[in-house]
PDB file of N, CA and C in Angstrom:
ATOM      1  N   UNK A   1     182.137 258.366  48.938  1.00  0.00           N
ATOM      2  CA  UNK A   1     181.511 257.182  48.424  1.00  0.00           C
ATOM      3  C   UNK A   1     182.540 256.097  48.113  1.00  0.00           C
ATOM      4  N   UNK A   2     183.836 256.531  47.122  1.00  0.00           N
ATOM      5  CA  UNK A   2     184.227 255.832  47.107  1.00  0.00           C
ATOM      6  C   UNK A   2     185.411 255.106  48.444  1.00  0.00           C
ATOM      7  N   UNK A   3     185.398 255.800  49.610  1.00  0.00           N
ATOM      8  CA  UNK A   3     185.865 255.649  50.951  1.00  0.00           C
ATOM      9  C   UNK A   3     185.722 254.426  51.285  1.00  0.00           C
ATOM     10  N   UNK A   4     183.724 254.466  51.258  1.00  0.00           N
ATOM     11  CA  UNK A   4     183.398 253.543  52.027  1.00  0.00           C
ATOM     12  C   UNK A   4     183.502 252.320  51.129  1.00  0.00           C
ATOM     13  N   UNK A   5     182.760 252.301  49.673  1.00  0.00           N
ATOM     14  CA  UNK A   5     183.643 251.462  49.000  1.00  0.00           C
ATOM     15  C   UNK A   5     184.791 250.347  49.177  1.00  0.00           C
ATOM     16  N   UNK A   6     185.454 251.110  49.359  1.00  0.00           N
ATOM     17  CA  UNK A   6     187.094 250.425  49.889  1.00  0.00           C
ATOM     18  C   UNK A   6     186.858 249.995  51.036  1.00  0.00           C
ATOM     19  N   UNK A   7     186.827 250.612  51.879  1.00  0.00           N
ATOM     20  CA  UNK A   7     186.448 249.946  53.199  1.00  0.00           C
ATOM     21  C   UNK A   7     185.337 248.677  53.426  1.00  0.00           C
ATOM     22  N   UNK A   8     184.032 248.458  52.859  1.00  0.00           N
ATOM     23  CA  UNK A   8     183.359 247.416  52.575  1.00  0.00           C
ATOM     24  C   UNK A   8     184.433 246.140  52.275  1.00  0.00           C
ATOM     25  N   UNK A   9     185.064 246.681  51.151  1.00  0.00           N
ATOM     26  CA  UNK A   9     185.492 246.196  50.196  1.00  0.00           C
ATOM     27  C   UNK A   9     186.979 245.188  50.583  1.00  0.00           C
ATOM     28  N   UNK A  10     187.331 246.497  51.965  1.00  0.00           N
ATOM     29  CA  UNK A  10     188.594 245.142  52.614  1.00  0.00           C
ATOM     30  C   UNK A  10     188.038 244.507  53.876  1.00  0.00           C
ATOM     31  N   UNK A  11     186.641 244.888  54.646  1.00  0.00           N
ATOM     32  CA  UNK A  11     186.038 244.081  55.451  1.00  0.00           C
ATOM     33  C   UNK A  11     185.547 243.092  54.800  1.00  0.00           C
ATOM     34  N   UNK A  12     185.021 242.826  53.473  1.00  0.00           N
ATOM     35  CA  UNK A  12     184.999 241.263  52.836  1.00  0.00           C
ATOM     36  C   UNK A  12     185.905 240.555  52.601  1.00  0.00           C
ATOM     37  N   UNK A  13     186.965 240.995  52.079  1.00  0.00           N
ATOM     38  CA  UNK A  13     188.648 240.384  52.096  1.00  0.00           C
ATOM     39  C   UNK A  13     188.838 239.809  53.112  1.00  0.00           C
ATOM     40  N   UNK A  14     188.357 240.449  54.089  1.00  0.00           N
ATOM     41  CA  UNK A  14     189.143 240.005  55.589  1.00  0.00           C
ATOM     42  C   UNK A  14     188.384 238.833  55.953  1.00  0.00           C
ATOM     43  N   UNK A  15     186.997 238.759  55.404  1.00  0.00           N
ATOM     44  CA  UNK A  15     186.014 237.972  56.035  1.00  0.00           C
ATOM     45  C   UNK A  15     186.229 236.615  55.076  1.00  0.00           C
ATOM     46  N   UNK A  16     186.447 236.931  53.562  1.00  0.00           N
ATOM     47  CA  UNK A  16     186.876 235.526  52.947  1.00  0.00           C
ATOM     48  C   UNK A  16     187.932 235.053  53.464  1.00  0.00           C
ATOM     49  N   UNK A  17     189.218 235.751  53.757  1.00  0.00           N
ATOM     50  CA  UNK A  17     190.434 235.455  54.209  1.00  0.00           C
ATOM     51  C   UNK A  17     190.392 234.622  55.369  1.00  0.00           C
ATOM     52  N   UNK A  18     189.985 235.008  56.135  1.00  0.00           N
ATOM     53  CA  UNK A  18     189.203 234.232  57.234  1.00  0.00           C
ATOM     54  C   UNK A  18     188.654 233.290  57.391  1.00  0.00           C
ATOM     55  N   UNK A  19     187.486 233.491  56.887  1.00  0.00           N
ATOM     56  CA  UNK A  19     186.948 231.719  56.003  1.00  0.00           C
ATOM     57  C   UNK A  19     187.511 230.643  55.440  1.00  0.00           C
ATOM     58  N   UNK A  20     188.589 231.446  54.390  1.00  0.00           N
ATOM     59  CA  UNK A  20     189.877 230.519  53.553  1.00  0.00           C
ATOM     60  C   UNK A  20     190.762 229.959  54.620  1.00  0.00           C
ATOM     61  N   UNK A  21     190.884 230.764  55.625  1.00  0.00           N
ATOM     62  CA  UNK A  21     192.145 230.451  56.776  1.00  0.00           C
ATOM     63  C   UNK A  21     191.290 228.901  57.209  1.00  0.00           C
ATOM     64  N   UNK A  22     190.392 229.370  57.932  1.00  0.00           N
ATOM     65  CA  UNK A  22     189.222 228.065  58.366  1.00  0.00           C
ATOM     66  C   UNK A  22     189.660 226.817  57.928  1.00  0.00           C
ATOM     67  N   UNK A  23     188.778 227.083  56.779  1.00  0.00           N
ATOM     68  CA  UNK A  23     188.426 226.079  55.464  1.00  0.00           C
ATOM     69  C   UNK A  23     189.777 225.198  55.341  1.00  0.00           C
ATOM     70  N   UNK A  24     190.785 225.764  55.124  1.00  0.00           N
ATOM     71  CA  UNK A  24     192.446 225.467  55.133  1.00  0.00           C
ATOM     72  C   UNK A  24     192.716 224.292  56.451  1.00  0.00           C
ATOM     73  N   UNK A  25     192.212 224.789  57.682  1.00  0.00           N
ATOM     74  CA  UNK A  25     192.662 223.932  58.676  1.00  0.00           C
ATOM     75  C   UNK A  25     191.699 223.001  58.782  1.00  0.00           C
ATOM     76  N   UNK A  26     190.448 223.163  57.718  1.00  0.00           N
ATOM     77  CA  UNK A  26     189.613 221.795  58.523  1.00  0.00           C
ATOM     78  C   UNK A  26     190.233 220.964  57.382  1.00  0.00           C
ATOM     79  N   UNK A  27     190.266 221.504  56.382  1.00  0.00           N
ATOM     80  CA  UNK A  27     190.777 220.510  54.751  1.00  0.00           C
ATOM     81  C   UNK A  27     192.636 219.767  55.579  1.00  0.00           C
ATOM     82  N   UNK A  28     193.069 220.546  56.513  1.00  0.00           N
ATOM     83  CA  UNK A  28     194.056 219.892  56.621  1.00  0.00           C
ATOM     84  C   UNK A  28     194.235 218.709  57.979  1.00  0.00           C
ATOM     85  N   UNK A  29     193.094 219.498  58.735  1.00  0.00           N
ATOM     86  CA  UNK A  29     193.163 218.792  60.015  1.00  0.00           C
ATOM     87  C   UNK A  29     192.322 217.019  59.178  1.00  0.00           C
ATOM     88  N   UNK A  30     191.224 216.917  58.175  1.00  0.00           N
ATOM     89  CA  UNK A  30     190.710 215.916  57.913  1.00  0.00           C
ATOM     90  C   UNK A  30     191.715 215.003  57.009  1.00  0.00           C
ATOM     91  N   UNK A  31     192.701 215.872  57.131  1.00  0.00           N
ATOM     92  CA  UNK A  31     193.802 214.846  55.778  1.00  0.00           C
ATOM     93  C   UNK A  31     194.288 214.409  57.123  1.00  0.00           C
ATOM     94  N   UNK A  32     195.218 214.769  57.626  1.00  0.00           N
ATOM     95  CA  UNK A  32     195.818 214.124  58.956  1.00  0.00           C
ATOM     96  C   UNK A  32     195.288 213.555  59.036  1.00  0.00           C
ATOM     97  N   UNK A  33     194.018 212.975  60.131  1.00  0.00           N
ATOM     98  CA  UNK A  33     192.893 211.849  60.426  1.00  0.00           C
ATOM     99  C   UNK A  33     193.092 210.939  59.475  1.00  0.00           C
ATOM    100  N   UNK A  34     192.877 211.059  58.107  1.00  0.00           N
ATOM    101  CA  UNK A  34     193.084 210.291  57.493  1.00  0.00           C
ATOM    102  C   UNK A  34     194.136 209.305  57.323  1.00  0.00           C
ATOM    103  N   UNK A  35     195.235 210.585  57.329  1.00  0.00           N
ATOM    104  CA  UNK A  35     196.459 209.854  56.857  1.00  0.00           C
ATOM    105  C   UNK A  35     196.541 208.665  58.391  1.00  0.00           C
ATOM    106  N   UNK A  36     196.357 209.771  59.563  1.00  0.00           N
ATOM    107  CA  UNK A  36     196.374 208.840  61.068  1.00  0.00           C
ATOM    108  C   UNK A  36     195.729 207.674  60.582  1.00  0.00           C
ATOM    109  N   UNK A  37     194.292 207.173  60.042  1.00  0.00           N
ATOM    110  CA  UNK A  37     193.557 206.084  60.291  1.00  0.00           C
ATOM    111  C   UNK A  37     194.500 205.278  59.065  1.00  0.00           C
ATOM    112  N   UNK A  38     194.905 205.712  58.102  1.00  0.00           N
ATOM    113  CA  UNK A  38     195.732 204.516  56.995  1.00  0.00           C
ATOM    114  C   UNK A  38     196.524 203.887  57.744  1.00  0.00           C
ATOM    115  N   UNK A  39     197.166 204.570  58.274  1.00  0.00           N
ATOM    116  CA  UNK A  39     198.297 203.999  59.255  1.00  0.00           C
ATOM    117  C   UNK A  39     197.763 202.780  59.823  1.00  0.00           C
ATOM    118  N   UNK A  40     197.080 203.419  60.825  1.00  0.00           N
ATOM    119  CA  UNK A  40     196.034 202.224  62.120  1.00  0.00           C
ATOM    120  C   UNK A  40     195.788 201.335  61.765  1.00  0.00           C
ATOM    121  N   UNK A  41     194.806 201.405  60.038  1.00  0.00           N
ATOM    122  CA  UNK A  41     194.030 200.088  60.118  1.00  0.00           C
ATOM    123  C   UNK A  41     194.929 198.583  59.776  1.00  0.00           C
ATOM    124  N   UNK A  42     195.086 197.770  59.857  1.00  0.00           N
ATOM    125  CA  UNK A  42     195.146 196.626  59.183  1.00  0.00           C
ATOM    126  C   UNK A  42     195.102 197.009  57.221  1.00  0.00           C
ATOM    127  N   UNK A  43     196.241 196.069  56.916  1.00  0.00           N
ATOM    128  CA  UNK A  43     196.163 195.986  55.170  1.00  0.00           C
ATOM    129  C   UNK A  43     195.295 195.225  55.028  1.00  0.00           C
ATOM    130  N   UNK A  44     194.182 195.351  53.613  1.00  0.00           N
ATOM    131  CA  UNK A  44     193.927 193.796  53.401  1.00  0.00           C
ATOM    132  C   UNK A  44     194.892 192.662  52.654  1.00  0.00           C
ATOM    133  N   UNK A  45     194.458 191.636  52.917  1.00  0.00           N
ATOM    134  CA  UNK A  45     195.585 190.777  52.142  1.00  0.00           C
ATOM    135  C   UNK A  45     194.575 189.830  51.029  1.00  0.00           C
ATOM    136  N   UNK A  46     194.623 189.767  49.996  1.00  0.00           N
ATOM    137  CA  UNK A  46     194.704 188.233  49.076  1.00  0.00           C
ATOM    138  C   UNK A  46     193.094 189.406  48.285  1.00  0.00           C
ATOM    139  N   UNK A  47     192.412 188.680  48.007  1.00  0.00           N
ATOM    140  CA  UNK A  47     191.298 189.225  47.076  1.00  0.00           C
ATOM    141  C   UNK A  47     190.318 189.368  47.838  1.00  0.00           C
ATOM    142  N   UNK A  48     190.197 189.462  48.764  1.00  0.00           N
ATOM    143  CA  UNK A  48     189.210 190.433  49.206  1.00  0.00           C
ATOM    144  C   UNK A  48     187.974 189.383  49.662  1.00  0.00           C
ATOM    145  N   UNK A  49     187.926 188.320  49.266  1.00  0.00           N
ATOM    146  CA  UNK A  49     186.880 187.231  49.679  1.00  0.00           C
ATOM    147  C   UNK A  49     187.163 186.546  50.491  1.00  0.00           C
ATOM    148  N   UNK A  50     185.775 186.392  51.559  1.00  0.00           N
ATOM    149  CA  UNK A  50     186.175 185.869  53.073  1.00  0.00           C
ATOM    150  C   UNK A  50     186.031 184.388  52.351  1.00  0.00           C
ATOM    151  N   UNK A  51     185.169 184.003  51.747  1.00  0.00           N
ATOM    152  CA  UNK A  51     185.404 182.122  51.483  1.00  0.00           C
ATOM    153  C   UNK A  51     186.191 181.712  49.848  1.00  0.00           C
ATOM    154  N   UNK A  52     186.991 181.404  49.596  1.00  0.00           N
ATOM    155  CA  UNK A  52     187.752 181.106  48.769  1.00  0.00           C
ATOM    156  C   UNK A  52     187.723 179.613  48.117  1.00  0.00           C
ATOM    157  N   UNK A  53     186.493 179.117  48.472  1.00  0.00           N
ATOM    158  CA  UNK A  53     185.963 177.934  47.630  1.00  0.00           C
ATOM    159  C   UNK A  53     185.907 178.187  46.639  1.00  0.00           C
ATOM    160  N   UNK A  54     185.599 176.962  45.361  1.00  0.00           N
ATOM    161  CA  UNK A  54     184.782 177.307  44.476  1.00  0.00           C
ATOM    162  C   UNK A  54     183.572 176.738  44.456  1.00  0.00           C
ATOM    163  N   UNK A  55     182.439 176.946  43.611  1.00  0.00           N
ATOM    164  CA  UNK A  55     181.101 176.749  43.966  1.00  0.00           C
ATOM    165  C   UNK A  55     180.995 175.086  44.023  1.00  0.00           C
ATOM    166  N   UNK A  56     181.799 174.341  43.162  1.00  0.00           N
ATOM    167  CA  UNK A  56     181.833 173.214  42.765  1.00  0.00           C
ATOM    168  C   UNK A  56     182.307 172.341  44.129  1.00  0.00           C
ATOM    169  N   UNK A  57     183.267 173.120  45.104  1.00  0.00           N
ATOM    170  CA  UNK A  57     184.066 172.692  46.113  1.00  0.00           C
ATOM    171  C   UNK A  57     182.947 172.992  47.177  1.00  0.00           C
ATOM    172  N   UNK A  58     182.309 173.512  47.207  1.00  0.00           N
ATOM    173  CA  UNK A  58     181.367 173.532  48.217  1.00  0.00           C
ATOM    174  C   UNK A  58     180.578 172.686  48.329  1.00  0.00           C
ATOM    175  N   UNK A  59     179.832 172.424  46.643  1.00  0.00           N
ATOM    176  CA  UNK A  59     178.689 171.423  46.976  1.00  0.00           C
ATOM    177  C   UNK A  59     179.739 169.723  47.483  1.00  0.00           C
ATOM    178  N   UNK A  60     181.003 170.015  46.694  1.00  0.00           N
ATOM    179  CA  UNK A  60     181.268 168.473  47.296  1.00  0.00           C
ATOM    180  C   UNK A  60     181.281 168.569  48.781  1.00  0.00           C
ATOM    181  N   UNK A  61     181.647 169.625  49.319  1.00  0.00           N
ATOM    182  CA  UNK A  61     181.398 169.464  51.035  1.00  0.00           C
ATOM    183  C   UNK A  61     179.918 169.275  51.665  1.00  0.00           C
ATOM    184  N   UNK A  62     179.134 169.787  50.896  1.00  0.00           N
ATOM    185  CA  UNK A  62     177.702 169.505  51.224  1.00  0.00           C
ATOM    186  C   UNK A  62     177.277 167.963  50.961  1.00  0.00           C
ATOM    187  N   UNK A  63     177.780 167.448  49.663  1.00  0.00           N
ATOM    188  CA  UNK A  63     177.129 166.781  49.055  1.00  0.00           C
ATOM    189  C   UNK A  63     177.614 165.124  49.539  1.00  0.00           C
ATOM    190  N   UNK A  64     178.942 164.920  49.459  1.00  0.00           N
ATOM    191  CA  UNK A  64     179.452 163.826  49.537  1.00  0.00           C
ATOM    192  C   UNK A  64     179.314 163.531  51.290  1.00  0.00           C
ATOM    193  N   UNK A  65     178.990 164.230  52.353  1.00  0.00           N
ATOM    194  CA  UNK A  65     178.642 164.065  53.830  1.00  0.00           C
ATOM    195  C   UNK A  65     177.208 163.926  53.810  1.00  0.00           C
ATOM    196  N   UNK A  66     177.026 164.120  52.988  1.00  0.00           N
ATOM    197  CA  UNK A  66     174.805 163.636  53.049  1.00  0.00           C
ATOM    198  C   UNK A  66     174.721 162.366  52.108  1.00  0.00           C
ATOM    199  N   UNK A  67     175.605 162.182  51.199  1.00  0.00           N
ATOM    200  CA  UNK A  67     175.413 160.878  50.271  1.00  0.00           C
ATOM    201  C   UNK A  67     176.010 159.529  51.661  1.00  0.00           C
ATOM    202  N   UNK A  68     177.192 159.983  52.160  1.00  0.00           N
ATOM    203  CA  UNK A  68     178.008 158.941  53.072  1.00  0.00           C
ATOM    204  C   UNK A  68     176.850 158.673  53.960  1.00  0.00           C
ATOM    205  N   UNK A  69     176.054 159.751  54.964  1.00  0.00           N
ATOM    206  CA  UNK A  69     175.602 159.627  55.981  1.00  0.00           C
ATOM    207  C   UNK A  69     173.982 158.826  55.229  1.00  0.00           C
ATOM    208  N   UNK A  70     173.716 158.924  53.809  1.00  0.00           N
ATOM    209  CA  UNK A  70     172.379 158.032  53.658  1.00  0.00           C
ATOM    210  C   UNK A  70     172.853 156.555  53.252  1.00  0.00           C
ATOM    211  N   UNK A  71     173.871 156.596  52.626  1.00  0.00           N
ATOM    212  CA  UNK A  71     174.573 154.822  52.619  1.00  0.00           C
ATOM    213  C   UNK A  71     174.478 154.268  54.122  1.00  0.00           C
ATOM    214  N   UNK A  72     175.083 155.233  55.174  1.00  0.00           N
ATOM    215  CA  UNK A  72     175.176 154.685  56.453  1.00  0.00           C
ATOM    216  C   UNK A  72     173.871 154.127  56.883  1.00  0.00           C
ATOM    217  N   UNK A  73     172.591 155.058  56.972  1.00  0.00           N
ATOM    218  CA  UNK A  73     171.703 154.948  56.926  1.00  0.00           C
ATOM    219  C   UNK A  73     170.849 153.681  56.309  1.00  0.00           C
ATOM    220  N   UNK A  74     171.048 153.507  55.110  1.00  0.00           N
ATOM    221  CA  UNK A  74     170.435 152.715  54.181  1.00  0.00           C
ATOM    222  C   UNK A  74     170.929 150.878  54.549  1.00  0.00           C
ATOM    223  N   UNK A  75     172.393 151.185  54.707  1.00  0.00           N
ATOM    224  CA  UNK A  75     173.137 149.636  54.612  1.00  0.00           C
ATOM    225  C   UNK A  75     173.466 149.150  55.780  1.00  0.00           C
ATOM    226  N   UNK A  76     173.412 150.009  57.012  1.00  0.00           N
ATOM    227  CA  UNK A  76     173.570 149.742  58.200  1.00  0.00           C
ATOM    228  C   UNK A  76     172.735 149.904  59.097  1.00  0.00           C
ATOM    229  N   UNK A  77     172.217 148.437  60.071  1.00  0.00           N
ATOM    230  CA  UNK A  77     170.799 148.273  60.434  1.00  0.00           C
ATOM    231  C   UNK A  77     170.863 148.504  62.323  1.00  0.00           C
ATOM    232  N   UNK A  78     171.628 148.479  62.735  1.00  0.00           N
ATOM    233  CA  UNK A  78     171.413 149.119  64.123  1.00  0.00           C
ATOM    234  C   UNK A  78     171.820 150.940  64.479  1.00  0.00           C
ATOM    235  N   UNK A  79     170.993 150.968  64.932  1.00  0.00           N
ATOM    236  CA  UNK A  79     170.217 152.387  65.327  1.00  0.00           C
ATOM    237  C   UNK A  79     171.778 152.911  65.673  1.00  0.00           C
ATOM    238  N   UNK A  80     172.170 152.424  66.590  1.00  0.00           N
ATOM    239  CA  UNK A  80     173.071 152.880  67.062  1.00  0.00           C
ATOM    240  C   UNK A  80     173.992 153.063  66.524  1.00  0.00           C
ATOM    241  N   UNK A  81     174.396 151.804  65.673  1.00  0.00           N
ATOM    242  CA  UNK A  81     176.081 152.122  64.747  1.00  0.00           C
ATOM    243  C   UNK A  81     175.571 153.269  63.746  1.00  0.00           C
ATOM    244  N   UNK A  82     174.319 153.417  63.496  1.00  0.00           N
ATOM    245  CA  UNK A  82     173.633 154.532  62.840  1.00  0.00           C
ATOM    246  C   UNK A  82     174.750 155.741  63.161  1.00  0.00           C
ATOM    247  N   UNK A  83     173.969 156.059  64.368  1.00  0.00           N
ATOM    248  CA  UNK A  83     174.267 157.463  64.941  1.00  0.00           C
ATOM    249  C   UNK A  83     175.828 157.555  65.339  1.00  0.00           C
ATOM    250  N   UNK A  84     176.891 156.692  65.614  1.00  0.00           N
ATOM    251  CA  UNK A  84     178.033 156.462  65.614  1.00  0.00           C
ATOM    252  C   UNK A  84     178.707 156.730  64.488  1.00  0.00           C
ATOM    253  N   UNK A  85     178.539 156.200  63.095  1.00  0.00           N
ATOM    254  CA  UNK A  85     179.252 156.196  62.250  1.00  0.00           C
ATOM    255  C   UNK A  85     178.594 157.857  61.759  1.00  0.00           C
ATOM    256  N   UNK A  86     177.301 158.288  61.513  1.00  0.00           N
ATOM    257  CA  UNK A  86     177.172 159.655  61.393  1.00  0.00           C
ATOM    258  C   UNK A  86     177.892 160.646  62.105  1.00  0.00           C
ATOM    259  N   UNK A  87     177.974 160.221  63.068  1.00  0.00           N
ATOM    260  CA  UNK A  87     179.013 161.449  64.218  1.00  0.00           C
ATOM    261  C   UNK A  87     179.943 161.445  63.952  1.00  0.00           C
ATOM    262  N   UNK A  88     181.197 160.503  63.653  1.00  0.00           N
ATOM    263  CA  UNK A  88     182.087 160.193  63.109  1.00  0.00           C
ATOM    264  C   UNK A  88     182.055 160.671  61.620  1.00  0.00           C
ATOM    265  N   UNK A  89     181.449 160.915  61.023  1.00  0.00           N
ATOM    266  CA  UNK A  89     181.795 161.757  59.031  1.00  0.00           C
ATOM    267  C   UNK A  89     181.574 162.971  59.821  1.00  0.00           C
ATOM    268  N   UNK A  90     180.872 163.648  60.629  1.00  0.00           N
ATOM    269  CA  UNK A  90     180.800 165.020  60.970  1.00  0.00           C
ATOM    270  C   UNK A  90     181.914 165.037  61.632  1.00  0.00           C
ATOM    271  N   UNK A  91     182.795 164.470  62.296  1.00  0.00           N
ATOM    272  CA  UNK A  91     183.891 165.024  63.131  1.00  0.00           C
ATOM    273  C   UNK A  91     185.042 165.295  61.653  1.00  0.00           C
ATOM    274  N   UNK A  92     185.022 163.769  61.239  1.00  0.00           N
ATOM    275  CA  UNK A  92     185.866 163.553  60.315  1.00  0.00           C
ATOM    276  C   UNK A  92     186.325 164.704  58.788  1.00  0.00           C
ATOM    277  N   UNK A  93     184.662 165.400  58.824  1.00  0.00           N
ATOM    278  CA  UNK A  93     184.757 166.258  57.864  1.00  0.00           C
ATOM    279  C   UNK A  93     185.474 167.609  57.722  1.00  0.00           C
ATOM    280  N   UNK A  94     186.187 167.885  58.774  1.00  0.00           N
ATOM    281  CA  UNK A  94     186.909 169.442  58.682  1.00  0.00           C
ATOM    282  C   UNK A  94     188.235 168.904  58.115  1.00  0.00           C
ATOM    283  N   UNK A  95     188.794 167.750  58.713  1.00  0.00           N
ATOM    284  CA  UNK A  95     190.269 167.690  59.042  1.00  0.00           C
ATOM    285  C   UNK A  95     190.083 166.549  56.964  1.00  0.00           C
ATOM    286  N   UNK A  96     189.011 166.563  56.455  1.00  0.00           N
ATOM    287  CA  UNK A  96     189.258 165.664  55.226  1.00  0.00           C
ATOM    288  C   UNK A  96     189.083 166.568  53.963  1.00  0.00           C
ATOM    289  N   UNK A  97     188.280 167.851  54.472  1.00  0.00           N
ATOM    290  CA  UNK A  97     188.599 169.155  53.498  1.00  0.00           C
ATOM    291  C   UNK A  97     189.468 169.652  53.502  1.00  0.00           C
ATOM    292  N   UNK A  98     190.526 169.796  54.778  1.00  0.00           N
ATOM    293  CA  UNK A  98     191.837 170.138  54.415  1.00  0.00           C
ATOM    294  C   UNK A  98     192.546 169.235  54.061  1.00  0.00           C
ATOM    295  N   UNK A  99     192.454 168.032  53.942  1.00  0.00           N
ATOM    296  CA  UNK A  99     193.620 167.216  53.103  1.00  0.00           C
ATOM    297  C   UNK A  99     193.213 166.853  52.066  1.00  0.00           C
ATOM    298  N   UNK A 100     192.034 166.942  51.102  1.00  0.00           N
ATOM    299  CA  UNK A 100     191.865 166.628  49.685  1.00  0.00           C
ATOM    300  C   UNK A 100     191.972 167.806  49.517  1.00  0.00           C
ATOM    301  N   UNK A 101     191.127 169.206  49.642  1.00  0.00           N
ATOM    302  CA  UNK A 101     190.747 170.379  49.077  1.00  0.00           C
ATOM    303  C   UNK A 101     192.072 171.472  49.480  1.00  0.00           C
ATOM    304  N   UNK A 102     192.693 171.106  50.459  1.00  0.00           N
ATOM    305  CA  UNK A 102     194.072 172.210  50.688  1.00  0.00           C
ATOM    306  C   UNK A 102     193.263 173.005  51.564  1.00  0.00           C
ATOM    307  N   UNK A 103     194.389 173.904  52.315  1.00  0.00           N
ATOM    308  CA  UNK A 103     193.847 174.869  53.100  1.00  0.00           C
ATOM    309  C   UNK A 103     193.784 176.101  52.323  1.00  0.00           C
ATOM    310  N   UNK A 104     194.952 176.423  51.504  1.00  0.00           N
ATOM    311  CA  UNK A 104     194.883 177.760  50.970  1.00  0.00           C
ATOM    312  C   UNK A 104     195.443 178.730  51.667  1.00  0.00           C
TER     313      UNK A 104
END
């Protein structure tokens, strides 16, 4: 009785041991991968936010190109210099946020 005992007893050993062996190479093979993908990816840089306005800096980009373009509107009476001088604040507006507001 107590033979077989023992014998049970180191065929489970063998079978956790086994398992542990496993378990061991997947716990190590998934650290590698890991460590591989830290490597790979790109760092991030700065705080983590794709737009770096502030809320206040935004509406002036919204706000002061719709106030210009209704003066244009309002004080200037051919159709055309209309749509001219509007096209012109839309071109004008990328290259005038980077020189009051900074690029950053």
């Amino acid at each position: 009785m107590s033979k077989e005992r023992a014998r049970r007893r180191a065929e489970l050993l063998a079978v956790h041991e086994r398992e542990k062996a496993a378990r061991a190479r997947r716990v190590a093979r998934r650290e590698r991968r890991r460590t591989l993908t830290r490597k790979l990816t790109p760092r991030r840089r700065g705080t983590g936010r794709i737009y770096r306005r502030s809320r206040a800096e935004r509406a002036g980009i919204v706000v002061v190109p719709l106030a210009a373009s209704a003066l244009v509107w309002v004080l200037i009476g051919d159709i055309a210099l209309r749509v001219v001088l509007i096209a012109l604040i839309i071109l004008i507006l990328p290259a005038l946020v980077v020189v009051v507001l900074g690029r950053r």
